[in-house]
PDB file of N, CA and C in Angstrom:
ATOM      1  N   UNK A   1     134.806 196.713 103.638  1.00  0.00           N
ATOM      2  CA  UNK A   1     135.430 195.449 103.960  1.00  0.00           C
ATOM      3  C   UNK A   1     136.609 195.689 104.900  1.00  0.00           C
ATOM      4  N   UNK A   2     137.136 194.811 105.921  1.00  0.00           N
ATOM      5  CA  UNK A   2     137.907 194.847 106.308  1.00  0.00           C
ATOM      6  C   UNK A   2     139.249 193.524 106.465  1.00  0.00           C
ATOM      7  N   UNK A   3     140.012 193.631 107.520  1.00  0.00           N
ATOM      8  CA  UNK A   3     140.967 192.436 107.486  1.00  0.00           C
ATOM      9  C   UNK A   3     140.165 191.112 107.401  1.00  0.00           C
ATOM     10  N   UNK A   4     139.218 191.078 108.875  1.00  0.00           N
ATOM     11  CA  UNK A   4     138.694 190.029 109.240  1.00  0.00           C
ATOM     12  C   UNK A   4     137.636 189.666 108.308  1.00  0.00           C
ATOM     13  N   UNK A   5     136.880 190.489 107.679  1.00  0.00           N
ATOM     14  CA  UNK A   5     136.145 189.810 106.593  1.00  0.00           C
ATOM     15  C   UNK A   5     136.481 189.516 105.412  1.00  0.00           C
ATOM     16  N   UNK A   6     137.992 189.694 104.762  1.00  0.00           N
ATOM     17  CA  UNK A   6     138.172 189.643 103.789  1.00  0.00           C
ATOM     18  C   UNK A   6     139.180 188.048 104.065  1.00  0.00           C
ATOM     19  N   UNK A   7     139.711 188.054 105.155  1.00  0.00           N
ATOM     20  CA  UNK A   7     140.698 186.778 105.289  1.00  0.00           C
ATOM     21  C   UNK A   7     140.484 185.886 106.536  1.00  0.00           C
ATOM     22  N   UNK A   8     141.397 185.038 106.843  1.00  0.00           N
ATOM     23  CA  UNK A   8     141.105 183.888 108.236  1.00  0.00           C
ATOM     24  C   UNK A   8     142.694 184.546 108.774  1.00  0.00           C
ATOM     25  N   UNK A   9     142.440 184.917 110.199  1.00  0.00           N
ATOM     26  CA  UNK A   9     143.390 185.501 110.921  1.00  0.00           C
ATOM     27  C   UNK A   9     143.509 183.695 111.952  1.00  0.00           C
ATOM     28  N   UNK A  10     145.102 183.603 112.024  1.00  0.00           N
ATOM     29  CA  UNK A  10     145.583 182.609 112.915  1.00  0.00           C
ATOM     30  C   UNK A  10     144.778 182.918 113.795  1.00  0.00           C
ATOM     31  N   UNK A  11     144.503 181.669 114.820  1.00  0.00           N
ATOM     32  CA  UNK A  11     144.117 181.382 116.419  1.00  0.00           C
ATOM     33  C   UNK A  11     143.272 180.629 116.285  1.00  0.00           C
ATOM     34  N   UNK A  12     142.788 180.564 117.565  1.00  0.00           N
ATOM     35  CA  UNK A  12     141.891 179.247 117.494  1.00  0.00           C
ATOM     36  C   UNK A  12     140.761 179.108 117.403  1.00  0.00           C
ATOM     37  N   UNK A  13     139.992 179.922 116.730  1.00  0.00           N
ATOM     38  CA  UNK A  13     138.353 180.339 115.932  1.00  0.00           C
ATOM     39  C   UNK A  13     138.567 179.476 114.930  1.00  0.00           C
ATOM     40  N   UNK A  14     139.312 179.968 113.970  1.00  0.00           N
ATOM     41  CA  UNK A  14     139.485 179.672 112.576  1.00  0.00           C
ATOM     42  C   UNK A  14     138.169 180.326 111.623  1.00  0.00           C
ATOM     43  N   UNK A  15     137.757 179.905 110.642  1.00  0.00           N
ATOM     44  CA  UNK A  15     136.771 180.381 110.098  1.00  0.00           C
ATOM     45  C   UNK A  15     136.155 179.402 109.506  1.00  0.00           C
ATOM     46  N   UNK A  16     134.391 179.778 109.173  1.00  0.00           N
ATOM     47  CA  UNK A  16     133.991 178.750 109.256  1.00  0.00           C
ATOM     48  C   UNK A  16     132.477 178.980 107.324  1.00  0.00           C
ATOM     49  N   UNK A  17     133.140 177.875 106.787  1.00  0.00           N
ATOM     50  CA  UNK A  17     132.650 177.602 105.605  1.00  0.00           C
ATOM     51  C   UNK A  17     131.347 176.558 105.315  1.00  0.00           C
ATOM     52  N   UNK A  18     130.481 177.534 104.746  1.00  0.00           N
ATOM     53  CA  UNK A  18     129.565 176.158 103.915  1.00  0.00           C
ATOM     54  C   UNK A  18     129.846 175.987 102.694  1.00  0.00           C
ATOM     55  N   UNK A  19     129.390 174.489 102.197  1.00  0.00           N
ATOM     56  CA  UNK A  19     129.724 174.052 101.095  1.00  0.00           C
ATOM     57  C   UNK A  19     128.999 173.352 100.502  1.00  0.00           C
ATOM     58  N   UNK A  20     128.651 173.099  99.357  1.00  0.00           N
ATOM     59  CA  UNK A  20     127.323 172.468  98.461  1.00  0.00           C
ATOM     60  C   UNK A  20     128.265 171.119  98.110  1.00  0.00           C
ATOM     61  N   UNK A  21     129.340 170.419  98.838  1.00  0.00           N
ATOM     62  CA  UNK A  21     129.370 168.425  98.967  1.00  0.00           C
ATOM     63  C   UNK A  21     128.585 168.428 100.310  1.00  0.00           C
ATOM     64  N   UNK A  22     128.420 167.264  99.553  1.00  0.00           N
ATOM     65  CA  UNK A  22     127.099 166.534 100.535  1.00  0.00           C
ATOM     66  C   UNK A  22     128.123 165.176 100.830  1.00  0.00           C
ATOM     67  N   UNK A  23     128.754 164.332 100.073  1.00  0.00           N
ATOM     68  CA  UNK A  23     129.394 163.173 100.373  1.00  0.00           C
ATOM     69  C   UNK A  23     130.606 163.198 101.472  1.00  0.00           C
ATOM     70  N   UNK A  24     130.969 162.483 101.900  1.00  0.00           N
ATOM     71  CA  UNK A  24     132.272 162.122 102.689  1.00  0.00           C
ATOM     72  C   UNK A  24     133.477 162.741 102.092  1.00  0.00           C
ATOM     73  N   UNK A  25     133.444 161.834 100.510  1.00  0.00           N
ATOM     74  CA  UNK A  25     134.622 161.936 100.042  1.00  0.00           C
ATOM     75  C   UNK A  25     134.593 162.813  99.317  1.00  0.00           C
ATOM     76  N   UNK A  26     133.674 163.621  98.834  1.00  0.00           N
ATOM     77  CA  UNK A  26     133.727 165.248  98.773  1.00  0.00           C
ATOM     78  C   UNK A  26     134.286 166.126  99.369  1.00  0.00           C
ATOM     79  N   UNK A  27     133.884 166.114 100.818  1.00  0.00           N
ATOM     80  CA  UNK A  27     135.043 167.167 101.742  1.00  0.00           C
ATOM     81  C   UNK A  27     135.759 166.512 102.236  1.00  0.00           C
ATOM     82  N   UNK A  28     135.942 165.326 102.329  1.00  0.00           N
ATOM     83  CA  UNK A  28     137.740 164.901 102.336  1.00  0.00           C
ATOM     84  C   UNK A  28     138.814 165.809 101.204  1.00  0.00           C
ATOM     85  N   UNK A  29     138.399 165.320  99.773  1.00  0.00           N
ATOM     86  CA  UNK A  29     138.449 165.816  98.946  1.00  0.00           C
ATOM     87  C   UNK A  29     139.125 167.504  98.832  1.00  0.00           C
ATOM     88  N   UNK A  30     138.024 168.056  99.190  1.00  0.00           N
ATOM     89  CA  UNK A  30     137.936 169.922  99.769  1.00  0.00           C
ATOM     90  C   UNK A  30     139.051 169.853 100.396  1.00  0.00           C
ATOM     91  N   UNK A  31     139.230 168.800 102.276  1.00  0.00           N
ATOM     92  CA  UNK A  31     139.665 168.773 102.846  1.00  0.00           C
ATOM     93  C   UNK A  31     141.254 168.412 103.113  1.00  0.00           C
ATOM     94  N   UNK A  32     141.684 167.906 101.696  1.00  0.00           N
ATOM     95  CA  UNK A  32     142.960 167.625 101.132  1.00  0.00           C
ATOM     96  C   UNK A  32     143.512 168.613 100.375  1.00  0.00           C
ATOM     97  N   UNK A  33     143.025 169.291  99.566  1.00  0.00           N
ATOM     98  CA  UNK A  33     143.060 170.397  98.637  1.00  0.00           C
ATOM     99  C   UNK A  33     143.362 171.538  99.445  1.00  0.00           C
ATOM    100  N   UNK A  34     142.710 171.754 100.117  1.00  0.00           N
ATOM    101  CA  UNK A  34     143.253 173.017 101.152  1.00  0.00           C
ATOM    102  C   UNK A  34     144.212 172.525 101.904  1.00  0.00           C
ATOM    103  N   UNK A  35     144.305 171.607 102.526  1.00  0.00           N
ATOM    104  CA  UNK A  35     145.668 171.185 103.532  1.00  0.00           C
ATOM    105  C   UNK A  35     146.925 171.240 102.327  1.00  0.00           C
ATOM    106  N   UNK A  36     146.861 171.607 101.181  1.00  0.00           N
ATOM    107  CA  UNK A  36     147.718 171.827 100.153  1.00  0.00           C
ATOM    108  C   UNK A  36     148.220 173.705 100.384  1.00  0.00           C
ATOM    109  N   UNK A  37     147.307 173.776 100.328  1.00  0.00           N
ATOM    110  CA  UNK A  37     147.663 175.243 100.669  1.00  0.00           C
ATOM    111  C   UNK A  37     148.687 176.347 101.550  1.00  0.00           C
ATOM    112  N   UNK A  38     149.412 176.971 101.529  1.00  0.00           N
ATOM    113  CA  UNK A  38     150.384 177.325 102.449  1.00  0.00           C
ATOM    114  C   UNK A  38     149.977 178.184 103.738  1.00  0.00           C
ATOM    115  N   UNK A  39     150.185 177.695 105.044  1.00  0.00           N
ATOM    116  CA  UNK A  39     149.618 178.812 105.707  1.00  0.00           C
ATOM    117  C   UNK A  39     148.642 177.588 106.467  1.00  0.00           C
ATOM    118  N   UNK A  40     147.877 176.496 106.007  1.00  0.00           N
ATOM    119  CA  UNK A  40     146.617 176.525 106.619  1.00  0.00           C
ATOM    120  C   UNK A  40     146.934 175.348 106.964  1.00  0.00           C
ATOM    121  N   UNK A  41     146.630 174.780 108.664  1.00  0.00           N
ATOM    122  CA  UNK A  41     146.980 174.118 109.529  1.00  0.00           C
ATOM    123  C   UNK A  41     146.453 172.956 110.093  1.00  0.00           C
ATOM    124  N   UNK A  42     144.850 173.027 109.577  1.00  0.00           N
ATOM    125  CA  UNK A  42     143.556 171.962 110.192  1.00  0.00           C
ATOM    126  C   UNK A  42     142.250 172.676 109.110  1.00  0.00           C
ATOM    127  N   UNK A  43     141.259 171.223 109.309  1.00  0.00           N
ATOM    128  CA  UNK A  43     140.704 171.725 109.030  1.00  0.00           C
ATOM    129  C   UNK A  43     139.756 170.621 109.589  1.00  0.00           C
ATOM    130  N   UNK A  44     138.271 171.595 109.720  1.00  0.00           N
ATOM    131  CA  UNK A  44     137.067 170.645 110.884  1.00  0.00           C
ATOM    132  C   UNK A  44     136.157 170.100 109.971  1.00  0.00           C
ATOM    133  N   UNK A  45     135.337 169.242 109.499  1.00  0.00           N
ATOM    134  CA  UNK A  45     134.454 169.078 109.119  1.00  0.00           C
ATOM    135  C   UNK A  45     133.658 168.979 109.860  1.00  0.00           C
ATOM    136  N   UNK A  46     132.346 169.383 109.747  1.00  0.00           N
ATOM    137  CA  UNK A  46     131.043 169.765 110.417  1.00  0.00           C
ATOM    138  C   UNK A  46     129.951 168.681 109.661  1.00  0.00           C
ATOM    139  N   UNK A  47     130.145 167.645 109.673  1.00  0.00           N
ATOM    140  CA  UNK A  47     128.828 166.829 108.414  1.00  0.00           C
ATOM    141  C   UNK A  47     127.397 166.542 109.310  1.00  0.00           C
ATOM    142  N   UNK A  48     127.063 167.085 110.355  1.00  0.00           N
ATOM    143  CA  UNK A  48     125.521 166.952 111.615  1.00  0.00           C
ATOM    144  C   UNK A  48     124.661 167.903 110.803  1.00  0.00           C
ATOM    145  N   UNK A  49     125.247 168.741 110.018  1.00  0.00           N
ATOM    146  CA  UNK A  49     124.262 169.580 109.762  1.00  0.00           C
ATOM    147  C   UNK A  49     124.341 169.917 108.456  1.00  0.00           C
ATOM    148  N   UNK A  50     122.868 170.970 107.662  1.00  0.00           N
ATOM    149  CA  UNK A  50     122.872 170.956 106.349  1.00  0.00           C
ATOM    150  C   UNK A  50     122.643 172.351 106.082  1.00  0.00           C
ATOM    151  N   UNK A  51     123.104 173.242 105.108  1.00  0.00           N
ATOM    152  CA  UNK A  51     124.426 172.471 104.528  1.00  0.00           C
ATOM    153  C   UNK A  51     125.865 172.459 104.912  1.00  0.00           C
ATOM    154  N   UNK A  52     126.990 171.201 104.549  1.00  0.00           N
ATOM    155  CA  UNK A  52     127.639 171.208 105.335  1.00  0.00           C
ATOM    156  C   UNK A  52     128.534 172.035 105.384  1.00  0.00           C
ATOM    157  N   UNK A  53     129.575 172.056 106.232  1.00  0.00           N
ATOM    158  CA  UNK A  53     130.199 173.281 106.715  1.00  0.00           C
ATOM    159  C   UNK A  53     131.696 172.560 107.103  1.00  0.00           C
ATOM    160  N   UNK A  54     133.250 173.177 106.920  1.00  0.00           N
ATOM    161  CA  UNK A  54     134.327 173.289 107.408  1.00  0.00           C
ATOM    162  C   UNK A  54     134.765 174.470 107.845  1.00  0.00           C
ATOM    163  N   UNK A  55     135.587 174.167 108.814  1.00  0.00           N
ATOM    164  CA  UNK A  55     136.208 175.679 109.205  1.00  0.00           C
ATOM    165  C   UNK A  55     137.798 175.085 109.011  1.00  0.00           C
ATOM    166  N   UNK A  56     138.354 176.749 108.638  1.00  0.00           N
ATOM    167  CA  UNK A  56     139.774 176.313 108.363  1.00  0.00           C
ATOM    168  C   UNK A  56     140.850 177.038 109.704  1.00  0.00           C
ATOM    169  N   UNK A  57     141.886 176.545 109.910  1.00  0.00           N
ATOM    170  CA  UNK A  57     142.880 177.240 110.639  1.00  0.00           C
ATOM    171  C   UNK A  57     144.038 177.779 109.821  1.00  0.00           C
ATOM    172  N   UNK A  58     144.695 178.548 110.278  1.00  0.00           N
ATOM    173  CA  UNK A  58     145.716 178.646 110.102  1.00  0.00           C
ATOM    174  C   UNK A  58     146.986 179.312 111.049  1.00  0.00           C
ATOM    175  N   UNK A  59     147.739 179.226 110.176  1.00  0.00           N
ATOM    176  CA  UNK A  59     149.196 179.696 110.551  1.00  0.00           C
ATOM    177  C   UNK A  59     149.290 180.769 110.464  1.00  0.00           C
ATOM    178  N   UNK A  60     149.316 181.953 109.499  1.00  0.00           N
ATOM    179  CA  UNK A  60     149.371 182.934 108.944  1.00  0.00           C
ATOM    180  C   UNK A  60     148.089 183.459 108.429  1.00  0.00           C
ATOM    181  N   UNK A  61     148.178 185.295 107.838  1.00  0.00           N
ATOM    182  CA  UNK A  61     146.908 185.387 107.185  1.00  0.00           C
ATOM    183  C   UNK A  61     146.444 185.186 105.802  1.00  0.00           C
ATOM    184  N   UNK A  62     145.836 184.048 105.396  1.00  0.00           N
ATOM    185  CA  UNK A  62     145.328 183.959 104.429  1.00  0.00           C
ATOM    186  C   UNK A  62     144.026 184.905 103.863  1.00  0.00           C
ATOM    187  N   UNK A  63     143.713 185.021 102.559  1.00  0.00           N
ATOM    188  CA  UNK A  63     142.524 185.789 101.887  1.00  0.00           C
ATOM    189  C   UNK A  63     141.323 184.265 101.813  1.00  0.00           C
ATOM    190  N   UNK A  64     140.553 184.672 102.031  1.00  0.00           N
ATOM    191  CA  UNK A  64     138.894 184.238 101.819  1.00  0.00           C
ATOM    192  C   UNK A  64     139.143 183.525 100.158  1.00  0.00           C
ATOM    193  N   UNK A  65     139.358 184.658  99.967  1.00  0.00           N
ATOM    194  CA  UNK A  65     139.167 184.248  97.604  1.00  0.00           C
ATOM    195  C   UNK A  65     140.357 183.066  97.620  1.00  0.00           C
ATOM    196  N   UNK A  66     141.132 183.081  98.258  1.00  0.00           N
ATOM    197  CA  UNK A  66     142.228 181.821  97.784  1.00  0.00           C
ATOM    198  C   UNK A  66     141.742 180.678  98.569  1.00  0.00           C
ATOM    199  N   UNK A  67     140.566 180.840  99.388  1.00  0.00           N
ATOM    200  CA  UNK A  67     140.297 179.797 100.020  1.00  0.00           C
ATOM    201  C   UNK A  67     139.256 178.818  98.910  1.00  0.00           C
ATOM    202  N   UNK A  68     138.526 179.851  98.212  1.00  0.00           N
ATOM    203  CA  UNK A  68     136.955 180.113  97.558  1.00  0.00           C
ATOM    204  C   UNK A  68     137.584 179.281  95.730  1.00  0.00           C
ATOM    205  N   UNK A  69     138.771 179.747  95.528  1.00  0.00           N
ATOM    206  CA  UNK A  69     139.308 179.472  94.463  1.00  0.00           C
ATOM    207  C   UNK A  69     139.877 178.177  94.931  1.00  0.00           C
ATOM    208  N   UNK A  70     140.413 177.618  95.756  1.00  0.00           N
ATOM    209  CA  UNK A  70     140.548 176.905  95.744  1.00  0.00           C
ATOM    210  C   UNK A  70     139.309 175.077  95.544  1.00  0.00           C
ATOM    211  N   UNK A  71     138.560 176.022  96.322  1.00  0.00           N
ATOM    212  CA  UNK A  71     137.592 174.565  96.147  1.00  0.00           C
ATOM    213  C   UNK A  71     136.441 174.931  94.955  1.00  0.00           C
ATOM    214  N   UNK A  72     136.316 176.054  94.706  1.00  0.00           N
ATOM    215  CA  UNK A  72     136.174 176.095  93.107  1.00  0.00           C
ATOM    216  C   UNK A  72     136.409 175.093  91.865  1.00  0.00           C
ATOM    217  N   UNK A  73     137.974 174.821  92.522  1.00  0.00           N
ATOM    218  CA  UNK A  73     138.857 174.453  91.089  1.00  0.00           C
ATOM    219  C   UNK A  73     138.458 172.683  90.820  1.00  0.00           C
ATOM    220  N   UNK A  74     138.274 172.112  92.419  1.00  0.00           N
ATOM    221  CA  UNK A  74     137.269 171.030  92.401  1.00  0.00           C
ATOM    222  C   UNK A  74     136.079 170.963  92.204  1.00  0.00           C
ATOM    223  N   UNK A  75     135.417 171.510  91.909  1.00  0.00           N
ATOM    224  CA  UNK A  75     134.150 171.705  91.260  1.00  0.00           C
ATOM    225  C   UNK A  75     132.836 171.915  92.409  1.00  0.00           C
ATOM    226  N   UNK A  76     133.310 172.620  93.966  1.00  0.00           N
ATOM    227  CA  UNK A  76     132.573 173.169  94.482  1.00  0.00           C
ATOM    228  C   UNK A  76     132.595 174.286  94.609  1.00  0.00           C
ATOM    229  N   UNK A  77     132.069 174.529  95.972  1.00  0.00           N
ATOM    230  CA  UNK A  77     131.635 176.349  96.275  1.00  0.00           C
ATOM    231  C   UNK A  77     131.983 176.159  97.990  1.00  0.00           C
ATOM    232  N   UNK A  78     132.727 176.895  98.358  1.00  0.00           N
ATOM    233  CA  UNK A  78     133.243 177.275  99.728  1.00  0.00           C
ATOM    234  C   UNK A  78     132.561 178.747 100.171  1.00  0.00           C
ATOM    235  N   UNK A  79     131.409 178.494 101.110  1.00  0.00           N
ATOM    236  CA  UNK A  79     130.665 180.267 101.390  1.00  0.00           C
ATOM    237  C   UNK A  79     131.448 180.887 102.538  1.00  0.00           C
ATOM    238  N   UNK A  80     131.663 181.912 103.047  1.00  0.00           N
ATOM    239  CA  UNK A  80     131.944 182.200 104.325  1.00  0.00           C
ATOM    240  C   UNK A  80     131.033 182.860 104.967  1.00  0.00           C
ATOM    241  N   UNK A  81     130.601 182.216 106.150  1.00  0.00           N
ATOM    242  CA  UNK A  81     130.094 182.098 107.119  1.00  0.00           C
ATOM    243  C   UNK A  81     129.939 183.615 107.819  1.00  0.00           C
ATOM    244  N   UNK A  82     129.305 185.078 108.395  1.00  0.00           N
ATOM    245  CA  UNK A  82     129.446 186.403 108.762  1.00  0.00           C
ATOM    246  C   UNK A  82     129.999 185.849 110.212  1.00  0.00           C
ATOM    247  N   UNK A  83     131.166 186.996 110.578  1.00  0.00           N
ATOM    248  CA  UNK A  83     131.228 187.163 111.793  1.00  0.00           C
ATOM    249  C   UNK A  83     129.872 187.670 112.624  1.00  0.00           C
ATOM    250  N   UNK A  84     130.285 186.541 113.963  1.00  0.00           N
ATOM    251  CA  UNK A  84     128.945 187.092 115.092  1.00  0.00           C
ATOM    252  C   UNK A  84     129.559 188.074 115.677  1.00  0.00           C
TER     253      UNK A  84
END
């Protein structure tokens, strides 16, 4: 494992998550919960495609698992996506 696969490094990639909500107000939801988080700046929802997908930004380097725990704790699943 390394930096980049273990966390979301600032800039303007960000990283990019699937997730088992299917509704709106599901990853709004997700999408509020993480904007709680310290460090993390935006976040995209992707709803064109299945299954759906956010990517997060940030400020600083965050870990993957605090991303994963976080939308856990709402009662989904946040995957990360392999670097190309």
């Amino acid at each position: 494992m390394s930096l980049l696969t273990n966390n979301i490094i600032p800039g303007e990639h960000g990283k990019i998550f699937g997730t088992n909500a299917n509704e709106e107000t599901e990853l709004i939801e997700i999408k509020n919960k993480l904007l709680n988080l310290d460090g993390i700046t935006e976040i995209e929802i992707n709803t064109t495609i299945f299954p759906k997908e956010f990517t997060v930004f940030t400020s600083k380097v965050i870990s993957i698992e605090e991303i994963e725990k976080a939308v856990k704790s709402i009662g989904f699943h946040a995957i990360p996506k392999e670097i190309i």
